[in-house]
Every structure is written in structure tokens, then in C-alpha cells.
Protein backbone atom coordinates (compact mmCIF):
# COMPACT_ATOMS: atom_id res chain seq x y z
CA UNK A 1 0.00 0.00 0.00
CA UNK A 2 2.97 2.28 0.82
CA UNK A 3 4.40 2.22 -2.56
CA UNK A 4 1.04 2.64 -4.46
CA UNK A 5 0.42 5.85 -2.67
CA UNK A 6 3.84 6.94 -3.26
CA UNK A 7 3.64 5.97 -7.31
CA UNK A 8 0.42 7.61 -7.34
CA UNK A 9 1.75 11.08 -5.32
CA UNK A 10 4.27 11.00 -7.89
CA UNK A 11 2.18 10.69 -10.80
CA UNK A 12 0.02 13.29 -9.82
CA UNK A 13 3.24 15.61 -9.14
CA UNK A 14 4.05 15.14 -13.05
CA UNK A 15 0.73 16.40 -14.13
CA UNK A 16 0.07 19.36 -12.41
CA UNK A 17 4.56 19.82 -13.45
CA UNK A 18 3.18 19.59 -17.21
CA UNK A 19 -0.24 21.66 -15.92
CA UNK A 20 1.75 24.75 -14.63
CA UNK A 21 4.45 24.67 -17.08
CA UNK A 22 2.67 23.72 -20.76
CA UNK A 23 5.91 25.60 -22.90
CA UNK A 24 8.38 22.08 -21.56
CA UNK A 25 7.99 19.49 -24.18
CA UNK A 26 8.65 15.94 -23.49
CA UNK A 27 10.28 13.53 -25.22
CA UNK A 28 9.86 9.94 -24.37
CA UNK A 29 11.88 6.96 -25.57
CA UNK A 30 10.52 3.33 -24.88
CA UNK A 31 11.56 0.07 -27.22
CA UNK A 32 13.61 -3.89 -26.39
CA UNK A 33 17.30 -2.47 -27.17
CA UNK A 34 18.40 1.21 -27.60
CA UNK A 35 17.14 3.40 -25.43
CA UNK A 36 19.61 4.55 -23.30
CA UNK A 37 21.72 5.42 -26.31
CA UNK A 38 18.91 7.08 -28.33
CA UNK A 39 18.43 9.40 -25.19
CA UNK A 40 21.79 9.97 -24.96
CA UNK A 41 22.00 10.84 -28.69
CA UNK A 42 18.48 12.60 -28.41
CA UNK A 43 19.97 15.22 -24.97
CA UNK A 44 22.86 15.50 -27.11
CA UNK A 45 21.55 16.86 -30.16
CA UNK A 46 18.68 19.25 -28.96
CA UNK A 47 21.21 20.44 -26.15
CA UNK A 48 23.03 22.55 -28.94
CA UNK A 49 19.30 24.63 -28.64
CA UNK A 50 17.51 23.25 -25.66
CA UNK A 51 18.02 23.43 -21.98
CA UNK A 52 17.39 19.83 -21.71
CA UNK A 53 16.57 17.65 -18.71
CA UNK A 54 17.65 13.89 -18.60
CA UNK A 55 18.36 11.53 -16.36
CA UNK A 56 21.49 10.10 -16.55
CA UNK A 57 20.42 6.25 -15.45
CA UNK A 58 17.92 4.35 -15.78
CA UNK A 59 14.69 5.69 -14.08
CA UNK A 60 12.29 3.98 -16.15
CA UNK A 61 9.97 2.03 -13.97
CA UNK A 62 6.67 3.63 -12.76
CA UNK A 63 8.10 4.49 -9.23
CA UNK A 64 11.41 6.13 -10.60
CA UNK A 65 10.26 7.69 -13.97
CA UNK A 66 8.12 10.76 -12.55
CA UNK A 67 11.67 11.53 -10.27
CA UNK A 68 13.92 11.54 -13.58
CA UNK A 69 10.92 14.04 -15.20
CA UNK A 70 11.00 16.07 -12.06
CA UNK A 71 14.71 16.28 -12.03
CA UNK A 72 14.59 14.53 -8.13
CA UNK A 73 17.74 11.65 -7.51
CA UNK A 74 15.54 8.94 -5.96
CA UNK A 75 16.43 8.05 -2.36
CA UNK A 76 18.49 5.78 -0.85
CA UNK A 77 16.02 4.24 1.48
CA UNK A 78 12.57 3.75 -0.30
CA UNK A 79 10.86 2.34 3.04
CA UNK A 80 11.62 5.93 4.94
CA UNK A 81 8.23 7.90 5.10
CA UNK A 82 10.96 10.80 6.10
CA UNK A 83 13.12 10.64 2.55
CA UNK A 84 9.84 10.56 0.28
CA UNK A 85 8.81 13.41 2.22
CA UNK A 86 11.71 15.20 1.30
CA UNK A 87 11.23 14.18 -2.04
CA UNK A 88 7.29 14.96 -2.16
CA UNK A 89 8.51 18.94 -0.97
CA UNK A 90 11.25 18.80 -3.94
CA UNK A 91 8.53 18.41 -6.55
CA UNK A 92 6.27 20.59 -5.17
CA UNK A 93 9.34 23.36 -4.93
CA UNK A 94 9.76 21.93 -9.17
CA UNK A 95 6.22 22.43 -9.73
CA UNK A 96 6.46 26.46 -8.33
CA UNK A 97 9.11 27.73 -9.61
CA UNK A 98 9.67 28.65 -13.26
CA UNK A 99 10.59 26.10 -15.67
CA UNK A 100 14.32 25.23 -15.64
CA UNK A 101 14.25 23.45 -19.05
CA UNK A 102 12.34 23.45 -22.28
CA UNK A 103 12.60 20.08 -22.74
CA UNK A 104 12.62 16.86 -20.93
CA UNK A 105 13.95 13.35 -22.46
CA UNK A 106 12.51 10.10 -20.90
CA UNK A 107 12.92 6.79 -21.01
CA UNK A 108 10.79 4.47 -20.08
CA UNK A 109 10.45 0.74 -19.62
CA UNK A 110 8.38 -2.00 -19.39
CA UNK A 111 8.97 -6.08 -17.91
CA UNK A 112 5.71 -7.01 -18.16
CA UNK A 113 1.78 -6.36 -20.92
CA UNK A 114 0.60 -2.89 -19.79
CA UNK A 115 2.90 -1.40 -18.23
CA UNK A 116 3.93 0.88 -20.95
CA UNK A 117 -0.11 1.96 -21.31
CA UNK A 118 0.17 3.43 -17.66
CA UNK A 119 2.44 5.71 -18.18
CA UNK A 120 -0.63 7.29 -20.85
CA UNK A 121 -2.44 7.72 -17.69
CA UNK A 122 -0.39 10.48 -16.50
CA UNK A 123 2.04 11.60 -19.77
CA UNK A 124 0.87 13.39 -23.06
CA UNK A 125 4.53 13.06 -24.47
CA UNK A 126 5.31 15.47 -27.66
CA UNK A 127 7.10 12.93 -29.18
CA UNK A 128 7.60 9.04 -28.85
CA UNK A 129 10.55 7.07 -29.98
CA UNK A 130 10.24 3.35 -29.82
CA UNK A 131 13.63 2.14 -30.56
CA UNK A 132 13.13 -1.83 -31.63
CA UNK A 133 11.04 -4.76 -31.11
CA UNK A 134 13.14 -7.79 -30.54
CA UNK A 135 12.82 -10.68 -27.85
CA UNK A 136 12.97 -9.40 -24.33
CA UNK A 137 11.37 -10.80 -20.94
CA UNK A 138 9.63 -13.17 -23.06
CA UNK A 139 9.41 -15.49 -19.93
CA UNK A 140 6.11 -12.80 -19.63
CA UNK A 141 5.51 -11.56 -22.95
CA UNK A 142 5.58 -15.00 -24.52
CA UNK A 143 5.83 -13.87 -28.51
CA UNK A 144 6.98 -11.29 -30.46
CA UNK A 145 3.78 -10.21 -31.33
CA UNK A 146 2.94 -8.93 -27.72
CA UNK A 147 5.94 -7.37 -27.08
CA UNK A 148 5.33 -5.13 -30.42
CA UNK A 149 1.88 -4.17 -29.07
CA UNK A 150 3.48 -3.15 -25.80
CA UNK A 151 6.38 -1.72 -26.77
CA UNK A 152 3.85 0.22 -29.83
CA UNK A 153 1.72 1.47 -26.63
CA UNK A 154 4.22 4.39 -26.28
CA UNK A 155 4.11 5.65 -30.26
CA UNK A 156 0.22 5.80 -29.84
CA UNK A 157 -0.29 7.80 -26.55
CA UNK A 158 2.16 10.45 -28.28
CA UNK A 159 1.57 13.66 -30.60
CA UNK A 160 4.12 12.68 -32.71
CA UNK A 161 5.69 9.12 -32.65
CA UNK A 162 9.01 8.22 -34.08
CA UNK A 163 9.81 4.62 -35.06
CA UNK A 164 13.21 3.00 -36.21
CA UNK A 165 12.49 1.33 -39.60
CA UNK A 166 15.23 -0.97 -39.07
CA UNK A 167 14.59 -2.91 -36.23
CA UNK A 168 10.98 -2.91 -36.00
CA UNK A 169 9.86 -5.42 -38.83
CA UNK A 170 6.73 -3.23 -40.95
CA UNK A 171 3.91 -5.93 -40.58
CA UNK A 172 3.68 -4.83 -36.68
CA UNK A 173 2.24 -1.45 -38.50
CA UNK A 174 -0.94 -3.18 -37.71
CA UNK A 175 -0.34 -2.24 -34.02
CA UNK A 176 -0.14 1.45 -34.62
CA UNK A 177 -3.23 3.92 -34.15
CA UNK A 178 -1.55 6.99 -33.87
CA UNK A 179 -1.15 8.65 -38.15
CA UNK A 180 1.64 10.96 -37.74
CA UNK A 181 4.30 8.45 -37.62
CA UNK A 182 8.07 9.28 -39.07
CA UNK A 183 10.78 7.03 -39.55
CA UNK A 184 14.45 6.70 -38.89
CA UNK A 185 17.11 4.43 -39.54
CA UNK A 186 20.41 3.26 -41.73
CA UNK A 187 18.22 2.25 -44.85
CA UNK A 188 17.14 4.50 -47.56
CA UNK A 189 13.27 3.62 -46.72
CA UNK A 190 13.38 5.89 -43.65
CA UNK A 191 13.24 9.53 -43.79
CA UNK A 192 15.79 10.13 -41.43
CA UNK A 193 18.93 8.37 -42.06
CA UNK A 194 22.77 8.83 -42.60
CA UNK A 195 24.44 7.62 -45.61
CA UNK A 196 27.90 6.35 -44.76
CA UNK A 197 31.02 7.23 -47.17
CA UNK A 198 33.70 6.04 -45.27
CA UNK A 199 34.90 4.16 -42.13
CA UNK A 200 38.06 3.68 -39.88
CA UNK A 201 37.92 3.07 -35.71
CA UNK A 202 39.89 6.04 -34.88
CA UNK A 203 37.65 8.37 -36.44
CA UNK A 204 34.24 6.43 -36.52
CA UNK A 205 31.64 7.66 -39.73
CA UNK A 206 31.61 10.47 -42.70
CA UNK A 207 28.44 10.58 -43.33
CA UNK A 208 25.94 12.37 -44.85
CA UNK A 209 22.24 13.67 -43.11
CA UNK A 210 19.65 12.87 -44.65
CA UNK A 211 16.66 14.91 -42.87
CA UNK A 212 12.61 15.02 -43.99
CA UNK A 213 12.09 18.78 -44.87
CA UNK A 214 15.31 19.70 -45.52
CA UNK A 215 16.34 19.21 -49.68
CA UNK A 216 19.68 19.10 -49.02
CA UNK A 217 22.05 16.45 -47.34
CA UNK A 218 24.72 17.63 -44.72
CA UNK A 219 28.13 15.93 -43.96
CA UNK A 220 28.86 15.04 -40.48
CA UNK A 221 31.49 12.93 -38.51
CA UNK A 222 29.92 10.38 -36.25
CA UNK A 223 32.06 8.96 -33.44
CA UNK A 224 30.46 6.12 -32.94
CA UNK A 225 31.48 2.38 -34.20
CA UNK A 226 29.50 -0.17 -35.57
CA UNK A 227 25.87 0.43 -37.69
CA UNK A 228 23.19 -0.11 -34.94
CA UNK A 229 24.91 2.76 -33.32
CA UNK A 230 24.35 5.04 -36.47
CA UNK A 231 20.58 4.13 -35.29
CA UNK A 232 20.22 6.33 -32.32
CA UNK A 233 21.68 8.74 -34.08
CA UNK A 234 19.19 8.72 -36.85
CA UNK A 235 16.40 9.04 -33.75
CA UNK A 236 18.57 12.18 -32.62
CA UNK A 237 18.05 13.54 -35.77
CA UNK A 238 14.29 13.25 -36.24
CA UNK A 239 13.00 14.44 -32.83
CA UNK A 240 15.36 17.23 -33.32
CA UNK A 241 13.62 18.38 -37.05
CA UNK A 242 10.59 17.65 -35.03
CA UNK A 243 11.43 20.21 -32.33
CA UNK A 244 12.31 22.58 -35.14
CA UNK A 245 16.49 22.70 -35.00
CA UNK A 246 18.47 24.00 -37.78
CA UNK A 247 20.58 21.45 -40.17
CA UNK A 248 23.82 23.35 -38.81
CA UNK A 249 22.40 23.04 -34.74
CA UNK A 250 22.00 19.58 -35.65
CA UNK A 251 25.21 18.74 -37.41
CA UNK A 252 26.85 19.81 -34.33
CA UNK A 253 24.72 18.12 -32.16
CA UNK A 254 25.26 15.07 -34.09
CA UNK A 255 29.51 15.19 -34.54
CA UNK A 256 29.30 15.21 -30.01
CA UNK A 257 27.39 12.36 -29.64
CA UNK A 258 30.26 9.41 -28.05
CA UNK A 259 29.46 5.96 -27.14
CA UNK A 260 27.38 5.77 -23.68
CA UNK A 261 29.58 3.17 -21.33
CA UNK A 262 28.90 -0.21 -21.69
CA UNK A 263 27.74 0.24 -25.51
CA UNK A 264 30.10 -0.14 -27.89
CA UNK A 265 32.63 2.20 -26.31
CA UNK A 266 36.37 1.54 -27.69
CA UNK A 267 38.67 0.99 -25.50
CA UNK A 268 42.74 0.78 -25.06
CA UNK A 269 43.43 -3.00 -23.90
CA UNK A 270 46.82 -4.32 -23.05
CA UNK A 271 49.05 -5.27 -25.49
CA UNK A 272 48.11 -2.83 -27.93
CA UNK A 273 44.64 -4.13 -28.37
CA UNK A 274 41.43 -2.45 -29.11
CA UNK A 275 38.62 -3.58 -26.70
CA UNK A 276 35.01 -3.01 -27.85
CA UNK A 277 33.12 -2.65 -24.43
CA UNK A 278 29.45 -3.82 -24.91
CA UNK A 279 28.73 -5.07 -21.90
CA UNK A 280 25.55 -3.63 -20.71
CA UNK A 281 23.15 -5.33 -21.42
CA UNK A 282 22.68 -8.22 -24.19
CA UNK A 283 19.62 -9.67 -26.77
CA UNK A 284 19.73 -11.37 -29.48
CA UNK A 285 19.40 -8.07 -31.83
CA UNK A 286 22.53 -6.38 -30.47
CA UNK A 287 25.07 -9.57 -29.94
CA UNK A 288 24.59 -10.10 -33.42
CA UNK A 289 25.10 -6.57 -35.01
CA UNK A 290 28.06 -6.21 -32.10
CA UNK A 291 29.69 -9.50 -33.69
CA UNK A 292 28.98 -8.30 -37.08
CA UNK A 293 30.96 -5.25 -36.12
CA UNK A 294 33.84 -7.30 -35.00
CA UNK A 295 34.37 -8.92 -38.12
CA UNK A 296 34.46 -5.35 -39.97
CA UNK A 297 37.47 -4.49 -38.50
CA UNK A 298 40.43 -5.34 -39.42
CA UNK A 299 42.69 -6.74 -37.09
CA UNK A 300 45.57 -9.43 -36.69
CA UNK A 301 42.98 -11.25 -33.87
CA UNK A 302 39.66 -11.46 -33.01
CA UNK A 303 38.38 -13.18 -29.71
CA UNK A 304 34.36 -12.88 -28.93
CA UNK A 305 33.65 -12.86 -25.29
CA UNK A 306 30.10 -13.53 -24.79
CA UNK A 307 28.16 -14.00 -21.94
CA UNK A 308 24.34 -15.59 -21.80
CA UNK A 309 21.41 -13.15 -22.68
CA UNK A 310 18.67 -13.03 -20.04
CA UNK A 311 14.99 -13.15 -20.54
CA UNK A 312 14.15 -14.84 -22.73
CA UNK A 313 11.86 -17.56 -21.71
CA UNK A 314 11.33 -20.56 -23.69
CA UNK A 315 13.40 -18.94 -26.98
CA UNK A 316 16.45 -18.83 -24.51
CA UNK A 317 18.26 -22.07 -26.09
CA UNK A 318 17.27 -21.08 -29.79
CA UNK A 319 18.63 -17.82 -29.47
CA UNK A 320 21.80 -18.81 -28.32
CA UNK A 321 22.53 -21.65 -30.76
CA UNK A 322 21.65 -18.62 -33.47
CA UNK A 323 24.40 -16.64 -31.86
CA UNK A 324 26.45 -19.40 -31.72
CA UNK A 325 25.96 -20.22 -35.44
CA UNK A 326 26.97 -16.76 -36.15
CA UNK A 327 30.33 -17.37 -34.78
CA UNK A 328 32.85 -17.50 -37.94
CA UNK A 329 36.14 -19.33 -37.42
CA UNK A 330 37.66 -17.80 -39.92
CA UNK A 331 37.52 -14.34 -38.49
CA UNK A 332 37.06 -15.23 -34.65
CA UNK A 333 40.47 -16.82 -32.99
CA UNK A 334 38.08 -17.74 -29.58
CA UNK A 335 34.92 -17.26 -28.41
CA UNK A 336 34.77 -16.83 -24.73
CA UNK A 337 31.37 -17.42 -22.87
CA UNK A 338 30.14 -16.75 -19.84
CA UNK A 339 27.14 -18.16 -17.94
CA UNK A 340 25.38 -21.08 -17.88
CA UNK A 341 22.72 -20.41 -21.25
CA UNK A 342 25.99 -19.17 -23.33
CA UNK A 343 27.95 -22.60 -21.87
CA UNK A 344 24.97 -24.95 -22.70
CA UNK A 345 23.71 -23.68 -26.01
CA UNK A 346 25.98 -20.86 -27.67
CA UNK A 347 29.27 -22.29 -26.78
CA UNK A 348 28.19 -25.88 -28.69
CA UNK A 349 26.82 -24.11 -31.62
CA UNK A 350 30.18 -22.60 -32.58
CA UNK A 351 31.94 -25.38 -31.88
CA UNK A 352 30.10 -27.24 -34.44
CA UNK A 353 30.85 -24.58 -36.99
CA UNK A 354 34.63 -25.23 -36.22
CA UNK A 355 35.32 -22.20 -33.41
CA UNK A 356 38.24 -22.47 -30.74
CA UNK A 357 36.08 -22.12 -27.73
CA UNK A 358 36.52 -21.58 -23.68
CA UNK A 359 33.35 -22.05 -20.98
CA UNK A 360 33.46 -20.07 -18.13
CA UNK A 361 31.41 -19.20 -15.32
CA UNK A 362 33.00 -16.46 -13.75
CA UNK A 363 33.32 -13.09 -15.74
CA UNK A 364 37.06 -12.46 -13.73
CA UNK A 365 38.00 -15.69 -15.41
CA UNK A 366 37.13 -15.63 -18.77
CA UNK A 367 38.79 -11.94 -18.70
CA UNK A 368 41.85 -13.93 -17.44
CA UNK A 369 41.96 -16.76 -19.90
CA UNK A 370 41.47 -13.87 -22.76
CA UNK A 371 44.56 -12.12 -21.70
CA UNK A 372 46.48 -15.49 -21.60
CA UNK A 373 45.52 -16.37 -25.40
CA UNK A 374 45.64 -12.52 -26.92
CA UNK A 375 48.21 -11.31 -29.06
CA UNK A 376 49.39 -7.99 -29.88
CA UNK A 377 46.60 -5.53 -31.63
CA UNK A 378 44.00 -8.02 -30.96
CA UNK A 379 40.59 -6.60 -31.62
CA UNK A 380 38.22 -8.18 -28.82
CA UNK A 381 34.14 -7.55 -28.17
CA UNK A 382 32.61 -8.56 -24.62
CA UNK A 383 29.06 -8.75 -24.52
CA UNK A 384 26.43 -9.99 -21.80
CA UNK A 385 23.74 -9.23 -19.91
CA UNK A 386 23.84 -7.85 -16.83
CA UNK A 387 22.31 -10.12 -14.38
CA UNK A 388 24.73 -11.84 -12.89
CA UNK A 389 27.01 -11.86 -15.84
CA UNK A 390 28.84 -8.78 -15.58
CA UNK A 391 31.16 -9.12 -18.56
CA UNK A 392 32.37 -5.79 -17.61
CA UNK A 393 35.03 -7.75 -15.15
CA UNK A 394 36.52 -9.51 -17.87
CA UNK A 395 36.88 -6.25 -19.95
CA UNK A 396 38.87 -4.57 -16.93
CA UNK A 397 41.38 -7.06 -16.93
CA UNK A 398 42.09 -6.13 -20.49
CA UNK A 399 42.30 -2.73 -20.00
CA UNK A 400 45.56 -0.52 -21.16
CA UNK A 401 45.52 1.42 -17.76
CA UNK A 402 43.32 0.15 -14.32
CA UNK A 403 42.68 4.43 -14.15
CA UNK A 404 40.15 3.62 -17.29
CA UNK A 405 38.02 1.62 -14.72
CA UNK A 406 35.72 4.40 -14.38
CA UNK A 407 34.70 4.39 -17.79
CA UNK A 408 33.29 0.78 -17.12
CA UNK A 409 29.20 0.23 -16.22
CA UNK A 410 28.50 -0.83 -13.10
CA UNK A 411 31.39 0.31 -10.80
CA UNK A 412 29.79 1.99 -8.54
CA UNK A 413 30.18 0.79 -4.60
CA UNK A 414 26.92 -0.85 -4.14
CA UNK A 415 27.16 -2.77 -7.30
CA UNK A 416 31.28 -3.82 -5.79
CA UNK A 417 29.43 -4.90 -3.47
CA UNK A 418 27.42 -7.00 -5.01
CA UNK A 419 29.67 -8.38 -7.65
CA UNK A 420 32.04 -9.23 -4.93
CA UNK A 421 29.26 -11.30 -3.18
CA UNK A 422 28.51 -13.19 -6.66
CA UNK A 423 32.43 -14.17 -7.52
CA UNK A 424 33.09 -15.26 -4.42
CA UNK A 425 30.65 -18.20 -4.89
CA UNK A 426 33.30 -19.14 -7.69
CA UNK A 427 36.45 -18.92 -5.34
């Protein structure tokens, strides 16, 4: 009962926020795989105009969304009556005074059907981005189909919904009700896109802009690697045309947008290796375009580390034989897994298509057996999903310098804290 009246105090603190201050546009960003980045890419861009408000983590669930709106860190102890009372007089303060930002960039999430068509009960967002529909928590969502209607919720309760043409197959159209609908994405069918001329990893893309409403096309350098990541980019883009930025504002905008941690930020590794850090989070959708990114570059060595994607239900074991399958021994020297799902059904999968591979189920010792087997100017990805996978660890052993440990995810005290608790069981 405690936390319903606190979720719905909260709630009502957003609407009369959005009541008193009608000028602040918001900007909401829901889909499987992407969102963090497309908000990242999204603050970026409209910052070069905006004063922009966006939570830096992920408050996405119903009690910590309204707090990343309101601008309010969410406190420590959720139990203490005294700490949401603090909080409950912070919004209130937000709600009187005079709008510190003109626009406010949300993401929002969703485990289980209807969650996402809450939110509608209590946000009128200017624009919605849904970022992909691909497997995730499907021990609750059970098909694809469902989670396109849910994840679809969010372009429907929006004035303007923005969908990426690329990873959200066209016959889940059928979900949408809302008609003004744009696209974005890498492929020539959307109407916000970037055309790539050229590649290297010290630079990232030249590219051009391709915008809806604008007749020309714009050249910009996009530091990002890999051509999913052009995709939140492409979002950037479209809700800033949408929000009426200039091709130069947006150019800029565009050329500052860097790798969020933990998404396919490059790294220095030992031994004069290039790390690609991935290690979030992990599906099906993004493991593959991350190892399809791998075997782009060119490199004297290529080593996979991949730990087991989580929630996924009954599709767990299919999905990781797929990944498996992708695994090329002629451009991969190992692939490393972690976890019990990549052990059973990934790891087998590229053995069969001829891979060198090594099992582990510790994250600090896969990371170990890595270093033993790299060579010089090895190019390696780690990918996995959070939960108690934390392929993060491995990456830090690789690293050039243990100073570039803060530019990990998850390294934070509580969660050395937990991590340390986990390992230990593997002492």
C-alpha cells in the first residue's frame, strides 16, 4: 500500500509539473534495445538549442520515472516515510518555480503487458521514440507479437511518434493507431537516415544527413562504431527536425554524440589491443550486429567474449545456438562465454561450426583466460547481460591502464558490493 500511494503522489506531481508549465515538451523513448543510447543521442543533439533535462540512469519504472521528469535523484532508502517526504517537498518546490528546461527526455520501460499503457495515464509526451522490437522478458511476454503491441503502446499515446524502420519489422504497423508516424534508420526507406562514405575506428563515420524537410544532405562525422549505433543517431536527428532545430544546430549536435559506457565504447586494452566494451546489457538483436561489427574491423585477432542473454523464456536455447551459429572461425580466434545459457547452447553451436572455444562461469576468469591467449593488436568484443554476468570484469582485466576503470558500467560501490558477493561463490 505504501508504494502505491507513493507511485500515485508521484504521478500526480508530473501532471500538475506539465499543468503549470505547458511551454516544456517531453520527449519519451521506450523500445527492447536502444534506449539509453537514443536518449543519450536525443539530450545531445537538442542540447546545442535546448536546456534539456535527462536523467542520466535508468529511471524507467513507474516508481522512478516521474523523479527523472522532475529532475529529483531517488532516495536511498525507499521504506523511509521521512526521505519521500523530502522528495514529495522537492517536486512541489519543481512544480512552483519557473521552468528550468524546455525540454525533458525520458525513457521508459516496461517487464511485463501494460505497463507501458500506464504511463498514458499520467504523460501526453510530444514525441515518442520506440527504438526496436526484438525478444525481451519473453518469460512474460511470450511472442513477439505482444511485445510489439506493448512496446507500440508508447508511439500511440504520443503527438508525434518516431519509429526506427530498421529494427521494427513493418507488418507490426498493424499495431499502430496513432497517423503521424516518421521514420528513422540506416536504410534508404526511412526519412531520417545517414548515408555512410567512409569508415576507420579512430575516427568512426563520414556521413551524410539525410533529414525530412530539408532538400539538401549535410556531412557530419559520427564517433560512434558499428551500424546499430548510427541508429540512435538517426532518432537524434528526427525528434530534433521535429522540435524545429536548424541542419547546422544539428550537425553539431550530431559530430558530439560518443558511445554511452557499456555500448560499444572503444577501448585501449593491453598489449596494444582495441577492446570493444558492450557489456551492458545483451539480446539477441545487439550480440549479433556487435559481432557483425567485430568482423568489420580489421585486425591481426579477433576473440568474442560472450556471456548468456537473459529473458528470454522458452526462446532462450534457440537464441543462443543462433548466436552461436553466427560465430565464424575464420575471423574469430576464440569465443569466450560466460554463464550457464551461453555454456549450454551458444558455446556448442560454434563449436560445431569449427570455433576455438573456452566455458566459463566467472566473468574475472574468462577476462583472465582472454589475456592469456591474446596477441598484440588483438581486436576483442565482450558482450552480456547484466544479471549476474557482468562481462564488464573480464573487460577490466584487459584494459591498457586500471585508471580507465571508471569508464566501465557498473562500478559503482553498491554494485562492488554485489559483484564481490557473486564471484566469491566461484572462489
Amino acid at each position: 500500500m505504501f508504494k502505491q500511494f507513493v507511485q500515485r503522489k508521484l504521478e500526480n506531481y508530473v501532471r500538475l509539473y506539465f499543468k503549470k508549465h505547458p511551454e516544456v515538451k517531453l520527449v519519451v523513448v521506450a523500445g527492447s534495445v536502444g534506449k539509453t543510447s537514443t536518449k543519450t543521442a536525443i539530450s545531445t543533439v537538442l542540447s546545442k538549442k535546448f536546456r534539456v533535462r535527462m536523467h542520466d540512469g535508468n529511471h524507467n519504472t513507474h516508481m522512478s520515472a516521474p523523479l527523472g521528469i522532475l529532475g529529483i535523484e531517488y532516495p536511498e532508502n525507499v521504506h523511509s516515510l521521512g526521505q519521500w517526504i523530502r522528495v514529495f517537498r522537492a517536486a512541489k518546490k519543481r512544480i512552483n518555480q519557473p521552468a528550468d528546461v524546455d525540454v525533458i527526455v525520458q525513457e521508459l520501460g516496461t517487464d511485463r503487458i501494460g505497463e507501458l499503457a500506464h504511463f498514458s495515464t499520467y504523460l501526453h509526451p510530444d514525441i515518442g521514440v520506440v527504438t526496436a522490437v526484438t525478444p525481451e522478458h519473453m518469460e512474460f511476454f511470450g511472442s513477439i507479437e505482444t511485445v510489439a503491441q506493448e512496446e507500440l503502446t508508447v508511439a500511440n499515446f504520443s503527438r508525434v511518434a518516431i519509429i526506427n524502420r530498421d529494427d521494427i519489422d513493418g507488418r507490426f504497423a498493424q499495431f499502430l493507431t496513432n497517423q503521424n508516424v516518421d521514420t528513422y534508420g540506416t536504410t534508404a526507406a526511412a526519412e531520417f537516415r545517414v548515408e555512410v562514405k567512409d569508415f576507420d575506428v579512430e575516427h568512426g563515420f563520414a556521413a551524410w544527413l539525410v533529414m525530412s524537410g530539408f532538400a539538401e544532405t549535410y556531412p557530419a562525422d559520427l564517433r560512434v562504431i558499428g551500424e546499430h549505433s548510427l541508429r540512435p543517431i538517426c532518432g537524434a536527428i528526427a525528434v530534433a527536425v521535429k522540435l524545429g532545430m536548424g541542419p547546422q544546430e544539428i550537425v553539431k549536435g550530431v559530430e558530439d554524440i560518443t558511445p554511452v559506457p557499456g555500448r560499444m565504447n572503444l577501448l585501449r586494452g593491453v598489449e596494444k589491443s582495441v577492446l570493444i566494451d558492450d557489456t551492458y546489457n545483451s539480446s539477441p538483436a545487439s550480440a549479433s550486429a556487435a559481432l557483425q561489427t567485430l568482423y568489420s574491423i580489421q585486425a591481426p585477432q579477433r576473440i568474442a567474449i560472450l556471456g548468456s542473454m537473459n529473458e528470454l523464456g522458452q526462446s532462450s536455447a534457440a537464441e543462443h545456438e543462433t548466436l552461436g551459429h553466427l560465430c565464424d572461425p575464420s575471423l574469430l580466434a576464440w569465443v569466450v562465454t560466460i554463464g550457464d545459457e551461453a555454456e549450454k547452447y551458444l558455446a556448442p553451436a560454434a563449436k560445431a561450426r569449427g570455433c576455438q572455444v573456452k566455458s566459463f562461469k566467472s566473468a574475472i576468469d574468462a577476462g583472465a583466460f582472454t589475456r592469456s591467449v591474446m596477441e598484440e593488436g588483438a581486436v576483442i568484443l565482450a558482450k552480456g547481460s547484466q544479471g549476474d554476468i557482468f562481462a564488464e570484469e573480464a573487460v577490466k582485466m584487459l584494459l591498457h591502464s586500471t585508471s580507465d576503470d571508471h569508464m566501465l558500467v557498473r562500478q559503482s560501490p553498491a554494485w562492488a558490493a554485489r559483484k564481490s558477493e557473486f564471484f566469491s561463490k566461484f572462489e
